[in-house]
PDB file of N, CA and C in Angstrom:
ATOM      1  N   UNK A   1      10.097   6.958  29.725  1.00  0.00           N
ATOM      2  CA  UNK A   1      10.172   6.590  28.329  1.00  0.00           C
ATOM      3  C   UNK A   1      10.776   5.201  28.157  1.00  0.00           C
ATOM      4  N   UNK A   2      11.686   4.857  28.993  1.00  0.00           N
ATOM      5  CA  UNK A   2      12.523   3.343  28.763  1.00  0.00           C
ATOM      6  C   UNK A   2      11.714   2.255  29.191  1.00  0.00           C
ATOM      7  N   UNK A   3      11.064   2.601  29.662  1.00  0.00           N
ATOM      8  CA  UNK A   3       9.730   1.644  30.461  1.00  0.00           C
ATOM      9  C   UNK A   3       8.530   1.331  29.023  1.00  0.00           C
ATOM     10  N   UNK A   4       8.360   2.468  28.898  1.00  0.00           N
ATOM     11  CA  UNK A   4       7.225   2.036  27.387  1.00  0.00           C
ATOM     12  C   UNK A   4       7.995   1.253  26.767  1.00  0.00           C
ATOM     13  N   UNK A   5       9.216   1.527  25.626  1.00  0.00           N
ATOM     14  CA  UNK A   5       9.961   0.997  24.756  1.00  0.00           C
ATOM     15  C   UNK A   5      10.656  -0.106  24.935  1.00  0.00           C
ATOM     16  N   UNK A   6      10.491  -0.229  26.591  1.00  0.00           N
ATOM     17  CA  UNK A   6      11.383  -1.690  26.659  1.00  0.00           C
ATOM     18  C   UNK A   6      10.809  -3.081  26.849  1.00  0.00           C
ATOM     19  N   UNK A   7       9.060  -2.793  27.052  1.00  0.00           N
ATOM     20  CA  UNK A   7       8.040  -4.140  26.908  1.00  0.00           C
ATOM     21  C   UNK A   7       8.164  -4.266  25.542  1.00  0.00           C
ATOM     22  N   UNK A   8       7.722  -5.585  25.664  1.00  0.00           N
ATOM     23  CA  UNK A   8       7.232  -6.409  24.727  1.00  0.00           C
ATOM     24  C   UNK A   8       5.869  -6.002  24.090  1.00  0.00           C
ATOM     25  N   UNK A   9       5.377  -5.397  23.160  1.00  0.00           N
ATOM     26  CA  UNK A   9       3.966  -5.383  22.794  1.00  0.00           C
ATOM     27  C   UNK A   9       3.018  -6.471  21.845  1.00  0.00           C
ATOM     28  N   UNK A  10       2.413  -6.511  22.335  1.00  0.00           N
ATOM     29  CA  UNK A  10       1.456  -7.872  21.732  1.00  0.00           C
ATOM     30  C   UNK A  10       0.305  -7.177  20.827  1.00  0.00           C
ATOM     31  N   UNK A  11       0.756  -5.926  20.378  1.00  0.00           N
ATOM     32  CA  UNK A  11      -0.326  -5.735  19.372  1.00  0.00           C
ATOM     33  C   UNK A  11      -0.617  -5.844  18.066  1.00  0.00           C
ATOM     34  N   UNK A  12       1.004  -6.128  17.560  1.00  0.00           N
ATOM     35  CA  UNK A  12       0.970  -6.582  16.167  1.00  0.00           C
ATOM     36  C   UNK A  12       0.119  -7.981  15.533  1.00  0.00           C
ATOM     37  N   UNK A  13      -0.538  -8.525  14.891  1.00  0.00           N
ATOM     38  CA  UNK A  13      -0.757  -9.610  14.305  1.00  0.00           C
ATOM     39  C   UNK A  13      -0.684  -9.708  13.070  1.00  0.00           C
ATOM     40  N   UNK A  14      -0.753 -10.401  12.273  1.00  0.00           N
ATOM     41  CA  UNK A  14      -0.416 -11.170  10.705  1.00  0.00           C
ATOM     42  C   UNK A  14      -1.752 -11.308  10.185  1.00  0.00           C
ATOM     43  N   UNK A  15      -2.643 -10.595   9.249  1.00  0.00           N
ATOM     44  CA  UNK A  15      -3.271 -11.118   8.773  1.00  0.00           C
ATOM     45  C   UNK A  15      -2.999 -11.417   7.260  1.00  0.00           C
ATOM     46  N   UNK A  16      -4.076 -12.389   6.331  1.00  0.00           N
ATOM     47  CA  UNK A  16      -4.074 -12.519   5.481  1.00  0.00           C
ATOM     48  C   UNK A  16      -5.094 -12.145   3.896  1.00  0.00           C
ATOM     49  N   UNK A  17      -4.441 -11.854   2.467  1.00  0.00           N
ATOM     50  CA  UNK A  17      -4.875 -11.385   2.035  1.00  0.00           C
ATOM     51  C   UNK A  17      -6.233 -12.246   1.533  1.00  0.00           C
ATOM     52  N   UNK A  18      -7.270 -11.967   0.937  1.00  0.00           N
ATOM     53  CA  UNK A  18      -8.015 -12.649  -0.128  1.00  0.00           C
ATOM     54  C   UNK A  18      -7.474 -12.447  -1.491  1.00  0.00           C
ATOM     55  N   UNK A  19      -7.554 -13.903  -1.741  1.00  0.00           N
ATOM     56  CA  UNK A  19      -7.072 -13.694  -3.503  1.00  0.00           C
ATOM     57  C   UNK A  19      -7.619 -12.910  -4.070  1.00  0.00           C
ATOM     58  N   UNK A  20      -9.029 -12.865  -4.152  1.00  0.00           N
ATOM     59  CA  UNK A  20      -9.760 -11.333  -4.777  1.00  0.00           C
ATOM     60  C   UNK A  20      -8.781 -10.174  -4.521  1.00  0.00           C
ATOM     61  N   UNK A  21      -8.878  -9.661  -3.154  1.00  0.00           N
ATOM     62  CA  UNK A  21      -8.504  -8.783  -3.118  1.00  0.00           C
ATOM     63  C   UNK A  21      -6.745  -8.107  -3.670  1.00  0.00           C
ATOM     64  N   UNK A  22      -5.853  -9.521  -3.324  1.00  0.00           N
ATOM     65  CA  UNK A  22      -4.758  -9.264  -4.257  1.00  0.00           C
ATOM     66  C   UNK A  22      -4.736  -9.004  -6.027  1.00  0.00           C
ATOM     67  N   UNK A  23      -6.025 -10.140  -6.444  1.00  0.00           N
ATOM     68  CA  UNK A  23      -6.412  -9.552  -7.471  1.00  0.00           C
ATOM     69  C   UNK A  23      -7.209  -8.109  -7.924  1.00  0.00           C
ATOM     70  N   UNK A  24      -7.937  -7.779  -7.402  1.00  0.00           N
ATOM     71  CA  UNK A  24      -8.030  -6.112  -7.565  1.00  0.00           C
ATOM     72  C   UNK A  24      -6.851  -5.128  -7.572  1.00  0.00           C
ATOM     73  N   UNK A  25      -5.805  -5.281  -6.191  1.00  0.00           N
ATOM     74  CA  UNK A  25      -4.849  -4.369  -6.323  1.00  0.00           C
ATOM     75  C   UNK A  25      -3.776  -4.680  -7.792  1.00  0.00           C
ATOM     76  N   UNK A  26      -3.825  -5.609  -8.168  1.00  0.00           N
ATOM     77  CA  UNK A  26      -2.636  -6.016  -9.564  1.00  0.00           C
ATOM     78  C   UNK A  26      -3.448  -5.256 -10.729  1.00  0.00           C
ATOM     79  N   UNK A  27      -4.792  -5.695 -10.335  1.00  0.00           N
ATOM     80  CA  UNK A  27      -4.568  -5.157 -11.832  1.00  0.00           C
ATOM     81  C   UNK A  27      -5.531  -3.332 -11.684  1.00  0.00           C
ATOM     82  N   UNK A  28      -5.339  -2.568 -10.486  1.00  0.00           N
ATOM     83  CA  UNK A  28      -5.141  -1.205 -10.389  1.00  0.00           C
ATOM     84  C   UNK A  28      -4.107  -1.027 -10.404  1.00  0.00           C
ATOM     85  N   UNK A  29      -2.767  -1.720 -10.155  1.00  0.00           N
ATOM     86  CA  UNK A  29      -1.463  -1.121 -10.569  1.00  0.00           C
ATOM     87  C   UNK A  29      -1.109  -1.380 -12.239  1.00  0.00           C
ATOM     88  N   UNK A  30      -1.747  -2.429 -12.615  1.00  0.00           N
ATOM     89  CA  UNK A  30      -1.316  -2.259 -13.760  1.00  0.00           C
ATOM     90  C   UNK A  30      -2.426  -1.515 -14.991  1.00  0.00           C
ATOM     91  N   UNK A  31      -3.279  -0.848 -14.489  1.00  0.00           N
ATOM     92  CA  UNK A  31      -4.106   0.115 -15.020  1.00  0.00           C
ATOM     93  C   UNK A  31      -3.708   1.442 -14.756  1.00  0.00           C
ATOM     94  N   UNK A  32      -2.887   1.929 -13.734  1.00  0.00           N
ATOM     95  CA  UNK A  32      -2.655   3.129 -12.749  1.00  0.00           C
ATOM     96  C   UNK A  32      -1.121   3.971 -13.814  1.00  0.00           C
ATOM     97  N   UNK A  33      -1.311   4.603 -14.063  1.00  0.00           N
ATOM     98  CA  UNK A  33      -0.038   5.412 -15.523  1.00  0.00           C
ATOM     99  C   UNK A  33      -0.137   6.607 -14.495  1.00  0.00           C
ATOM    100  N   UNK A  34       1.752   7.193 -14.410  1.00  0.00           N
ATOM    101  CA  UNK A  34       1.904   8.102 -13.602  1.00  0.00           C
ATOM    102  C   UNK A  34       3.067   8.855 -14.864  1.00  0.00           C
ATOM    103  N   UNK A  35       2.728  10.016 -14.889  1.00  0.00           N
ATOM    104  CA  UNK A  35       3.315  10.875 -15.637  1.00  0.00           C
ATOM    105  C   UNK A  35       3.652  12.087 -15.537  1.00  0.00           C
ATOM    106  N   UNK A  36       4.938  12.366 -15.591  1.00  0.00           N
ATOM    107  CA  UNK A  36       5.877  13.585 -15.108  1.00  0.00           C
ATOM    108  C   UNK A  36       6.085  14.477 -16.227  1.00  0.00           C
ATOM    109  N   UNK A  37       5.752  15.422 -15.646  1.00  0.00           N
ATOM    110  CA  UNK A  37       5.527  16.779 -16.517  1.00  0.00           C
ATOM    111  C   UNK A  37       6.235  17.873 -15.995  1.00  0.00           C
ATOM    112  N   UNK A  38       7.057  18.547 -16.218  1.00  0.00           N
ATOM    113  CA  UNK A  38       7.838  19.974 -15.474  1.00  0.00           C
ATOM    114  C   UNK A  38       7.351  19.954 -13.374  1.00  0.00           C
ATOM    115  N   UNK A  39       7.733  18.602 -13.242  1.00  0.00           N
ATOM    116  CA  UNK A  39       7.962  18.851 -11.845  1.00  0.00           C
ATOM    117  C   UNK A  39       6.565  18.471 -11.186  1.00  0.00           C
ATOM    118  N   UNK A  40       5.301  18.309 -11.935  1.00  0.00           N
ATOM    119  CA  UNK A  40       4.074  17.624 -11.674  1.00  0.00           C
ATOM    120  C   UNK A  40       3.844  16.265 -12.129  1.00  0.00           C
ATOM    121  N   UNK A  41       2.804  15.771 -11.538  1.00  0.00           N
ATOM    122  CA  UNK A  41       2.891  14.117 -11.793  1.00  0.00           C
ATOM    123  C   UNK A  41       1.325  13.990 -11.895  1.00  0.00           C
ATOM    124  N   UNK A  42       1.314  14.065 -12.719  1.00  0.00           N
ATOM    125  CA  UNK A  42      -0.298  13.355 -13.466  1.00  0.00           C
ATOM    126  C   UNK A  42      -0.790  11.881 -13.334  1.00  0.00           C
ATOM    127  N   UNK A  43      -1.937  11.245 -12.526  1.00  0.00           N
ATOM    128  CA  UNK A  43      -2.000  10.337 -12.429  1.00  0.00           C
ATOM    129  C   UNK A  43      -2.880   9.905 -13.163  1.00  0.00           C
ATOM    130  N   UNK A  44      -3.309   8.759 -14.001  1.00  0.00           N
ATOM    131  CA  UNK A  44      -4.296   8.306 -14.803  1.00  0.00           C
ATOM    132  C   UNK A  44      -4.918   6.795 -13.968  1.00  0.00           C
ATOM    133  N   UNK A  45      -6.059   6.556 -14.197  1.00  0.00           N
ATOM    134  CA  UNK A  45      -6.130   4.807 -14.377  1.00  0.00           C
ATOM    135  C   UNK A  45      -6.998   4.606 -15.384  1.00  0.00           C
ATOM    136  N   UNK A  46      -6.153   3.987 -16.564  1.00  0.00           N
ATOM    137  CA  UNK A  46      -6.437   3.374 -17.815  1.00  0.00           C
ATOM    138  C   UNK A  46      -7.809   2.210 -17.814  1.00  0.00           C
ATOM    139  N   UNK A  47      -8.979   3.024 -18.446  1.00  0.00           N
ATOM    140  CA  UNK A  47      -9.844   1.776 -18.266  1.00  0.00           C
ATOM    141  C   UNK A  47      -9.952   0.732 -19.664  1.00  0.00           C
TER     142      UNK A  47
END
């Protein structure tokens, strides 16, 4: 086990977003209404 955990792994990389695509997720969060009801959570997305 100390042998796996103690390399270095090279599998992570960084990619980057498209502005589109940051624009889609903003404005599904700001369409996306979450609402609590006796212990349930109702999700909506407001069109």
């Amino acid at each position: 086990m100390e042998k796996i955990y103690s390399e270095e792994q090279q599998t992570c990389r960084i990619t980057k977003a498209r502005p589109e695509t940051i624009k889609f997720l903003m404005g599904y969060s700001k369409s996306l209404q979450v609402i609590d009801y006796q212990n349930i959570k109702f999700e909506t997305v407001l069109n």
